[in-house]
Protein backbone atom coordinates (compact mmCIF):
# COMPACT_ATOMS: atom_id res chain seq x y z
CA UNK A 1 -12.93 -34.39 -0.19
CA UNK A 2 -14.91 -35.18 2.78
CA UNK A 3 -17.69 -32.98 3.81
CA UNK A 4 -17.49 -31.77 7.60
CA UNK A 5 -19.71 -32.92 10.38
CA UNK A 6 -20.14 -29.87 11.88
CA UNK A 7 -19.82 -26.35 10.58
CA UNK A 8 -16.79 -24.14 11.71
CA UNK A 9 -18.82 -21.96 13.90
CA UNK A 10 -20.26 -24.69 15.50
CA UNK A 11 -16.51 -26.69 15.96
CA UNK A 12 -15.39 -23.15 17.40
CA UNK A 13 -18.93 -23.00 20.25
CA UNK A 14 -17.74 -26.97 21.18
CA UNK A 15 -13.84 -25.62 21.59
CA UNK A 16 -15.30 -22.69 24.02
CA UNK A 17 -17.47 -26.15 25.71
CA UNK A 18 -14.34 -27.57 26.11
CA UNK A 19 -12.42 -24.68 26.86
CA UNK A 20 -15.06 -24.97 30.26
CA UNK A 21 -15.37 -28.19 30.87
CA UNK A 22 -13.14 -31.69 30.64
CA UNK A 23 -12.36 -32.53 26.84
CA UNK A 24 -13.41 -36.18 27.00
CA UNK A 25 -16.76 -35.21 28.45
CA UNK A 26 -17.48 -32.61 25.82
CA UNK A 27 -16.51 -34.79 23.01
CA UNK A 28 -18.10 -37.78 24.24
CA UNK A 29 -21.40 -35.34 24.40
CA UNK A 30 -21.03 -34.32 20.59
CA UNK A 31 -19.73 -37.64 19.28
CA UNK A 32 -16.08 -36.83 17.97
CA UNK A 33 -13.00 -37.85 19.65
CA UNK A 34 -10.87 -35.94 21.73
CA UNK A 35 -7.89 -35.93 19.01
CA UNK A 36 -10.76 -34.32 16.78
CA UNK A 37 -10.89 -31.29 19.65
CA UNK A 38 -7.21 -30.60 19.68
CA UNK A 39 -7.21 -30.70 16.04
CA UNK A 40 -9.57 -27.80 16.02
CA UNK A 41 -7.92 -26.15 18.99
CA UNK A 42 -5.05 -25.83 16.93
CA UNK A 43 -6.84 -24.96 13.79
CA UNK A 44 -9.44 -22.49 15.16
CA UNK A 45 -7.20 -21.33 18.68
CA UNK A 46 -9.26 -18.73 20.55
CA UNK A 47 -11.45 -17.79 17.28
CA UNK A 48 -14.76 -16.78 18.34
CA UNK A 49 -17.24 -17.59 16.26
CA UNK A 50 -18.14 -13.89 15.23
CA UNK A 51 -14.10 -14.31 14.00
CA UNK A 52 -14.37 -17.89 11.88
CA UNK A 53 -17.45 -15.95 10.11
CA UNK A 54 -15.34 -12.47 8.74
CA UNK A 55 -12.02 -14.90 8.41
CA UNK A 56 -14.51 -17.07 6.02
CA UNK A 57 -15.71 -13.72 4.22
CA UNK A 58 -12.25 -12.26 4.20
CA UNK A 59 -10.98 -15.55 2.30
CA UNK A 60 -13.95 -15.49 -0.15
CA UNK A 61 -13.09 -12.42 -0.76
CA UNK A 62 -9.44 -12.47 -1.35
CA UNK A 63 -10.04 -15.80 -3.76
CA UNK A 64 -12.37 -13.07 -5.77
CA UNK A 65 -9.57 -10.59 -5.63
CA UNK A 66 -6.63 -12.61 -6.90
CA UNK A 67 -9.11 -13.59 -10.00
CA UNK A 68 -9.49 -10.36 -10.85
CA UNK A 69 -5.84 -9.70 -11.08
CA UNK A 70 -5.10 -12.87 -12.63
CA UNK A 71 -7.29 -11.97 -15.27
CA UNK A 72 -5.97 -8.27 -15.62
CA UNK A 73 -2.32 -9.80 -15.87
CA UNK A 74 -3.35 -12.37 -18.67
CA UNK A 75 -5.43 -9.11 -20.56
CA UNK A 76 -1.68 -6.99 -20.20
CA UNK A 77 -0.04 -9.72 -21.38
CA UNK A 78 -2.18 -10.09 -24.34
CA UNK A 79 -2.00 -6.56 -25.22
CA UNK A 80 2.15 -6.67 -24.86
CA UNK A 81 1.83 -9.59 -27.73
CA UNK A 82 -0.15 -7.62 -29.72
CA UNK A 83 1.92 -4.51 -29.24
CA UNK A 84 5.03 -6.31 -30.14
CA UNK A 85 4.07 -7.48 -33.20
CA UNK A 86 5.00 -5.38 -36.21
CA UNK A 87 1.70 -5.29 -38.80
């Protein structure tokens, strides 16, 4: 996968540029095209950049979460097996 340019709090400060000023001047100013800006516009939409951060916490955190449950399901399921069988 292709690493990012620019980080997503600073994609988020260059949408509030452009939320300011013309799009094709901003992007012309930080070297991506204006397509690029709408396609964080849509991504990002009126995110501040205090936002992107807890979103990005919030997401490490839930991948963290669902790991832990995944491996609590598999350790139930193992016990059910072991349960079931007749020694």
């Amino acid at each position: 996968m292709k690493k990012a340019r620019f980080t997503e709090e600073q994609m988020v400060k260059i949408l509030r540029e452009a939320d300011d000023s013309p799009v094709a001047a901003v992007a012309k100013k930080h070297g991506v095209s204006d397509q690029t800006i709408y396609l964080w516009r849509r991504r990002f939409g009126q995110l501040e950049t205090m936002d992107v951060r807890r979103l990005k916490a919030l997401e490490v955190e839930n991948a963290r979460l669902k790991k832990i449950v995944a491996e609590r399901d598999l350790e139930i399921e193992v016990m059910k097996e072991v349960a079931a069988k007749k020694w």
